[in-house]
N, C-alpha and C. Protein backbone atom coordinates (compact mmCIF):
# COMPACT_ATOMS: atom_id res chain seq x y z
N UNK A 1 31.95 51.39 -68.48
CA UNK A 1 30.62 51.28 -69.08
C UNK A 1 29.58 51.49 -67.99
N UNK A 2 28.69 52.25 -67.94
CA UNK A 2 27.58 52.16 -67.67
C UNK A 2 26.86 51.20 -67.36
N UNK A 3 25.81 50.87 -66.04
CA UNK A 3 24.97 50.25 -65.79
C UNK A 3 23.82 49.80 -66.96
N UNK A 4 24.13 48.84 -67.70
CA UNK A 4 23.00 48.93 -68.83
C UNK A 4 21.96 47.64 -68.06
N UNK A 5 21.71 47.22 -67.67
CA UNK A 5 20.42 46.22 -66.89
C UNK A 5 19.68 46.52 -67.90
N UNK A 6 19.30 45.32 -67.99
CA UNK A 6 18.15 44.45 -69.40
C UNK A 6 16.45 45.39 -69.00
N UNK A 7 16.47 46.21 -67.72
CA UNK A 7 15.16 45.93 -67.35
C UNK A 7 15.13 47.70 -68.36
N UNK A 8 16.78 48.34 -68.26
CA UNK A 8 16.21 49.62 -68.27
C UNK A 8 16.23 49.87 -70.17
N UNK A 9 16.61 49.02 -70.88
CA UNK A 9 16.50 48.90 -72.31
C UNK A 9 15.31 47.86 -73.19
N UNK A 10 14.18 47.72 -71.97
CA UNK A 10 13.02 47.12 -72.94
C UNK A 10 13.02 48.24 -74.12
N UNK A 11 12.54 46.72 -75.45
CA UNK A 11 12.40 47.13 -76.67
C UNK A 11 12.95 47.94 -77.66
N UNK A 12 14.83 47.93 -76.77
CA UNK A 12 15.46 47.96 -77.74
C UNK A 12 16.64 46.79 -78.20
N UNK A 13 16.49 46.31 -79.58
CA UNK A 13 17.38 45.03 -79.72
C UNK A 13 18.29 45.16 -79.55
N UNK A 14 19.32 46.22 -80.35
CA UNK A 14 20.73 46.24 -80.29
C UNK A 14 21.36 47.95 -80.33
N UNK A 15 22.26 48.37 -79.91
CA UNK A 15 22.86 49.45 -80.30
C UNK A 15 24.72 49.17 -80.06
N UNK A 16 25.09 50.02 -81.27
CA UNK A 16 26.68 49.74 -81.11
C UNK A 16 27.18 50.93 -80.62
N UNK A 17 26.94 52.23 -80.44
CA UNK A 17 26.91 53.30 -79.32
C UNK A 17 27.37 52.75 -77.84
N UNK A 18 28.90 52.95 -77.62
CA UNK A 18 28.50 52.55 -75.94
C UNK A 18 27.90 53.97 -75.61
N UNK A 19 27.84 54.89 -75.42
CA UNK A 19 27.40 56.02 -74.65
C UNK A 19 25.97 55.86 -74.77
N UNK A 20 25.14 55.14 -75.90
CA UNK A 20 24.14 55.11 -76.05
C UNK A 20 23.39 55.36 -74.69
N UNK A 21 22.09 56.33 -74.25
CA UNK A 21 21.66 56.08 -73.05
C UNK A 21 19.88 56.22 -73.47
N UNK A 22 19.56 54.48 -73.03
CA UNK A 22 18.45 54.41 -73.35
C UNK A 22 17.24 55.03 -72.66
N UNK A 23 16.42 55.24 -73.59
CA UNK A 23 14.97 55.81 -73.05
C UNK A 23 14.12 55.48 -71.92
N UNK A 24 13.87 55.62 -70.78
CA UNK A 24 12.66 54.84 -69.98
C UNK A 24 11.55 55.69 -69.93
N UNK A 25 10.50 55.01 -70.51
CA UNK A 25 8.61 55.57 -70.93
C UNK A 25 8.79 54.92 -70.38
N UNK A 26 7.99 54.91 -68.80
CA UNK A 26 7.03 54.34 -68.08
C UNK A 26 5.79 55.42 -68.00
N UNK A 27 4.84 54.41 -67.68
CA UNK A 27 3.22 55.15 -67.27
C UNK A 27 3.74 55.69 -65.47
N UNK A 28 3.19 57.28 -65.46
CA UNK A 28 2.84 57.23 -64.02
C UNK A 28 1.47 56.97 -63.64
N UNK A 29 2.16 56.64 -62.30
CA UNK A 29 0.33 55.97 -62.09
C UNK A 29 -0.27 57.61 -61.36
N UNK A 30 -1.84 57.21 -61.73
CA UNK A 30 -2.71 58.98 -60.84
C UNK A 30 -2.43 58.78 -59.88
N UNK A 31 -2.43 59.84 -59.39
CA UNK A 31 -2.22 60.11 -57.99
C UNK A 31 -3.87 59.47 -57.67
N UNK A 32 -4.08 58.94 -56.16
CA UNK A 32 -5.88 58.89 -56.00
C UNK A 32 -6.42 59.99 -55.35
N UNK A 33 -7.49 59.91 -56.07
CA UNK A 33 -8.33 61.39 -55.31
C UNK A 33 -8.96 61.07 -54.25
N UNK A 34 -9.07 62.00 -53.26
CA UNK A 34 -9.97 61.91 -52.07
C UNK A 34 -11.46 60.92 -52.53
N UNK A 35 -11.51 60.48 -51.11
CA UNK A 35 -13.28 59.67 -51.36
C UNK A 35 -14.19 60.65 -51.74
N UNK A 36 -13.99 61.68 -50.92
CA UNK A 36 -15.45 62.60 -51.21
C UNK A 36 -15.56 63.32 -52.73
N UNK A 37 -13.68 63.15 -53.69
CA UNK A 37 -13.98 63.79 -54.64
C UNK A 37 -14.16 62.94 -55.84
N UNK A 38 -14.23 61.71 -55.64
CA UNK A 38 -14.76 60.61 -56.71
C UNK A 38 -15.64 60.38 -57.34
N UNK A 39 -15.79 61.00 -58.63
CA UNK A 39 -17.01 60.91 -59.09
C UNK A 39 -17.72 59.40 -59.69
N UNK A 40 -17.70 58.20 -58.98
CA UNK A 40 -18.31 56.93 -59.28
C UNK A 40 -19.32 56.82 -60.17
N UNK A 41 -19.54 56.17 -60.84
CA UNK A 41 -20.80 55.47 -61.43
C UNK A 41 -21.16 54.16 -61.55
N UNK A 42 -21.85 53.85 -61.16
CA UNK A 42 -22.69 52.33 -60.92
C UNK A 42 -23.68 52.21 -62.43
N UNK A 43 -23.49 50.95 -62.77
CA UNK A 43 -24.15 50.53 -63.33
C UNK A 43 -24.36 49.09 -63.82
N UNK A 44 -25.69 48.76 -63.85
CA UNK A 44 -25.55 46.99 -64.70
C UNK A 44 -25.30 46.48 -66.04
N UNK A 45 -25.05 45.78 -66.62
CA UNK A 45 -24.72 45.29 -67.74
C UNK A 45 -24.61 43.77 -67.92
N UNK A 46 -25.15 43.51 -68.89
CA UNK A 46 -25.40 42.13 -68.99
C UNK A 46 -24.80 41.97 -70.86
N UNK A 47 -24.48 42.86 -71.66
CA UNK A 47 -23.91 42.44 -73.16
C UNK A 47 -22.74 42.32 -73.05
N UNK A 48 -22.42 41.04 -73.69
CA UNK A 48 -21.05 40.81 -74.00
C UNK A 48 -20.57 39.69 -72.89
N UNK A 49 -21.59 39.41 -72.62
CA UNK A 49 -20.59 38.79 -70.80
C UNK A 49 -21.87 36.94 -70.73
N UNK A 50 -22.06 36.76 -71.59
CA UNK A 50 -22.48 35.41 -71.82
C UNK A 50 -24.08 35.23 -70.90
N UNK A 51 -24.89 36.11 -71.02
CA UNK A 51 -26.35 36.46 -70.44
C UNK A 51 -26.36 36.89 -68.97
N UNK A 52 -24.92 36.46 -68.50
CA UNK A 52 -24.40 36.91 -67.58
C UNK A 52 -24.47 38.54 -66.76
N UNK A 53 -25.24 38.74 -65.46
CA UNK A 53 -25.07 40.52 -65.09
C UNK A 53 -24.15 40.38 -64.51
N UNK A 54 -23.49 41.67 -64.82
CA UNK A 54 -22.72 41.89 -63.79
C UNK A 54 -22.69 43.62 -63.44
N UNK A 55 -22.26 43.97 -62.22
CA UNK A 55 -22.29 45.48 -61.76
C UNK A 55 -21.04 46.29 -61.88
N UNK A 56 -20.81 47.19 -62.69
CA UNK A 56 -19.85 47.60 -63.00
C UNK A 56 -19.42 49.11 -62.23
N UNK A 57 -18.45 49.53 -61.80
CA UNK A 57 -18.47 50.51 -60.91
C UNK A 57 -17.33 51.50 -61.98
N UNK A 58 -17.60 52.51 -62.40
CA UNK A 58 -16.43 53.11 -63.14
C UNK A 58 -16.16 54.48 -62.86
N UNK A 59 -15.12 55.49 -63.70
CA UNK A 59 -14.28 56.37 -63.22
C UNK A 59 -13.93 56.39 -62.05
N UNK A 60 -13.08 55.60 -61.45
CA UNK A 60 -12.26 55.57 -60.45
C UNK A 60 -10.86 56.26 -61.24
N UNK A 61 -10.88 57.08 -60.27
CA UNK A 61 -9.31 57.99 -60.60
C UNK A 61 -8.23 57.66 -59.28
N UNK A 62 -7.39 56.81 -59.56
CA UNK A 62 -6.22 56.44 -58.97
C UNK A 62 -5.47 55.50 -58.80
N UNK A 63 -4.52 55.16 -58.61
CA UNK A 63 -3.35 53.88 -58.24
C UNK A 63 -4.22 52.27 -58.80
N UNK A 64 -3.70 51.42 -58.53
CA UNK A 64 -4.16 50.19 -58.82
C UNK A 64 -4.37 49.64 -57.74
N UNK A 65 -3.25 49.74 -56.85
CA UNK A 65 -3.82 49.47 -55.27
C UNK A 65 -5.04 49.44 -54.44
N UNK A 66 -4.83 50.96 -54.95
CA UNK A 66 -6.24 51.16 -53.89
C UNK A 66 -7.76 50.92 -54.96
N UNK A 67 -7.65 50.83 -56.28
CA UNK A 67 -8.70 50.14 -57.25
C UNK A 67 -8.78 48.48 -56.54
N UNK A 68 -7.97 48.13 -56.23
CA UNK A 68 -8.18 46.49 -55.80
C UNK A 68 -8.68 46.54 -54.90
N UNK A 69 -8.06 47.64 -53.66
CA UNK A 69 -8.38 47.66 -52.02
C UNK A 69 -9.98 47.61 -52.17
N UNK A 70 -10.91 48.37 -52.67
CA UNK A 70 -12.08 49.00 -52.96
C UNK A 70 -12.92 47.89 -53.84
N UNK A 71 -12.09 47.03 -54.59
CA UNK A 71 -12.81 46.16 -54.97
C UNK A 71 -12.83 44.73 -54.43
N UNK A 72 -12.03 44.51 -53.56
CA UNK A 72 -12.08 43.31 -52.63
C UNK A 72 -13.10 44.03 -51.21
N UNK A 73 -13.24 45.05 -50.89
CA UNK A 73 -13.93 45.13 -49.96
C UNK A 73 -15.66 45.19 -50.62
N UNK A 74 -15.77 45.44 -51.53
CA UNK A 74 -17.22 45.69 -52.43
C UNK A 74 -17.28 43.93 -52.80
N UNK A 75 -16.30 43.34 -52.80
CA UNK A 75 -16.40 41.49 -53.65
C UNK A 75 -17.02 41.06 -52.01
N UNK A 76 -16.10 41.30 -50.80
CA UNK A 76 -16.47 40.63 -49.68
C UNK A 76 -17.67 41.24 -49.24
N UNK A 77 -17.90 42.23 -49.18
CA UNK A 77 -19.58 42.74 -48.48
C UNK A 77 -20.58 41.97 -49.10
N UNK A 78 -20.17 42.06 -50.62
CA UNK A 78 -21.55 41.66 -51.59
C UNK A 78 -21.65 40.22 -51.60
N UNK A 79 -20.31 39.40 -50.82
CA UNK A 79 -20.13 37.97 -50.99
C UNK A 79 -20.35 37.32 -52.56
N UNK A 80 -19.38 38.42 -53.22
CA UNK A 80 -19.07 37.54 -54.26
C UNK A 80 -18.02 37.85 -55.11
N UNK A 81 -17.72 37.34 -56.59
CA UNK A 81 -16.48 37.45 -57.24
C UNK A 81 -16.65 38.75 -58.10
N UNK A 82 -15.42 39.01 -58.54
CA UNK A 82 -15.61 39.91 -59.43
C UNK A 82 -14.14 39.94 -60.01
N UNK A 83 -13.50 41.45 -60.39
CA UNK A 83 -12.07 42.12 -60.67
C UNK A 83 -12.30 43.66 -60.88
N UNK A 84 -10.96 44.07 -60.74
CA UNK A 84 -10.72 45.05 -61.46
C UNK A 84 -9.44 45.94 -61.99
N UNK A 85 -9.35 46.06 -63.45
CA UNK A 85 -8.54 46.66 -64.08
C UNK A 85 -9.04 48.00 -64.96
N UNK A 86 -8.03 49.03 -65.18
CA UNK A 86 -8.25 49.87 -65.89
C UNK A 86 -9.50 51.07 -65.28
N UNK A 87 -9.36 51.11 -63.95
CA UNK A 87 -9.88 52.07 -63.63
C UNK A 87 -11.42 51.45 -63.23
N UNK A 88 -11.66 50.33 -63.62
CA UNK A 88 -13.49 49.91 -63.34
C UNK A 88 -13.15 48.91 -62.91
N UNK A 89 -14.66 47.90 -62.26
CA UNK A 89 -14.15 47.42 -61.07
C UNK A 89 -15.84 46.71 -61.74
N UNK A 90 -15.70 45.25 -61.31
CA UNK A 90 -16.62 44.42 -61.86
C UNK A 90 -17.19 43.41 -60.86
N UNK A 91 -18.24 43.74 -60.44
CA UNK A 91 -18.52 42.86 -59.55
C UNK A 91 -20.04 42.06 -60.01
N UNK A 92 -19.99 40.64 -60.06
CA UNK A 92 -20.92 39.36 -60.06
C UNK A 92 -21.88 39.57 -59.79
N UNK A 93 -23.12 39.75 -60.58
CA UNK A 93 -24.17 39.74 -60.23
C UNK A 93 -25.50 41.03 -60.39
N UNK A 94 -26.43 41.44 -60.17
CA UNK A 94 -26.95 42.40 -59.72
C UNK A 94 -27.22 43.28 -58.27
N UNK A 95 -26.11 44.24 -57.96
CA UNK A 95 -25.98 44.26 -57.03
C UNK A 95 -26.01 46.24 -56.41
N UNK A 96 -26.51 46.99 -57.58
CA UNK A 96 -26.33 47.84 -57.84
C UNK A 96 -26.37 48.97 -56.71
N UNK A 97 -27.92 48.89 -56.20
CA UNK A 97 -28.31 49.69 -54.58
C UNK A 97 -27.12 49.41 -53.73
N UNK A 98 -27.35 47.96 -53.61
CA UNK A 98 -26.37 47.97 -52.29
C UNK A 98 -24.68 48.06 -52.53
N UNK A 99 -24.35 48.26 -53.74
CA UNK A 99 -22.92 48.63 -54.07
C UNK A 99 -23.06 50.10 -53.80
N UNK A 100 -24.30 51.19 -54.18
CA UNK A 100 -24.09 52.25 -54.23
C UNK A 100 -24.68 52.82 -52.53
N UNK A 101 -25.15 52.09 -51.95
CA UNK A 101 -25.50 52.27 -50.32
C UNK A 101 -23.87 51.92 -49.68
N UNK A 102 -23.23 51.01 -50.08
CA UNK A 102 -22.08 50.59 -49.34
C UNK A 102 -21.04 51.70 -49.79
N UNK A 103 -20.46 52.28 -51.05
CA UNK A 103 -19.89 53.13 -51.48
C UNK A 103 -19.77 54.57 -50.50
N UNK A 104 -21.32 54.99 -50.36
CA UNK A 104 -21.20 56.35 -49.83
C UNK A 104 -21.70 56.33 -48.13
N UNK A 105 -21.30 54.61 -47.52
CA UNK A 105 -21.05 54.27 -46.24
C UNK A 105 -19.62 54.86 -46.12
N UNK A 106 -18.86 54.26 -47.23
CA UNK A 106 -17.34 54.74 -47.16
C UNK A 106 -16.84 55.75 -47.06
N UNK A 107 -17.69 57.04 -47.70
CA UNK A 107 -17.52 58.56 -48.11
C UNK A 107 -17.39 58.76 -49.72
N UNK A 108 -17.31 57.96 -50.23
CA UNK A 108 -17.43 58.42 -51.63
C UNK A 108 -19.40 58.97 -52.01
N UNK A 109 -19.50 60.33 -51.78
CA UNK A 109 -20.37 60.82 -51.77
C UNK A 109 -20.64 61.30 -53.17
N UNK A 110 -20.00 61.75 -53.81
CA UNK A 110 -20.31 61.47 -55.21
C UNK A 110 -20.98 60.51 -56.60
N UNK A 111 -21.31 59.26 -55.57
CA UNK A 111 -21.95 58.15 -56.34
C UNK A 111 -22.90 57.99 -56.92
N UNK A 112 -23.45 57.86 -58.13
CA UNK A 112 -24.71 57.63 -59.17
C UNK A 112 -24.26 56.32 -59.75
């Protein structure tokens, strides 16, 4: 029999097939694009988030890694909290200039 490990048959319950050979869909992750070819956008927003602003940084094209790397260094400059998932990146506060002055310190020259 075949290596069947539980990890490589998520979401399927049962099969009576031994030859059965299950499917793996995983997401690939993007590749990341160069700094200089990132097209960023900055912006504030305050709906939905309890009267609360916060500065939102979006289309980031790449990995999750380096979405965190980029947003812990933008949380520590700005000295404050934030996250980010799904490609945008949320940082506490009104902070917009100096997110987009610190950005294209980095080389992401593409920033609005």
């Amino acid at each position: 029999m075949k290596n069947n490990d539980w990890k490589d048959r998520l979401n399927v319950v049962y099969s009576t097939n031994p030859d059965y050979q299950y499917e793996n869909i995983g997401e690939e992750e993007a590749e990341t694009l160069p700094k200089n070819q990132q097209k960023l956008r900055v912006s504030i927003e305050k709906k939905g988030r309890g009267g609360k602003t916060v500065t939102l940084i979006r289309n980031f094209i790449g990995n999750e890694n380096d979405l965190r790397e980029l947003s812990k260094l933008l949380k520590s400059k700005c000295g404050v909290g934030g996250s980010a998932k799904d490609g945008e990146i949320i940082i506490q506060g009104d902070f917009k200039q100096r997110i987009i002055d610190l950005l294209k310190a980095e080389g992401y020259t593409q920033t609005k």
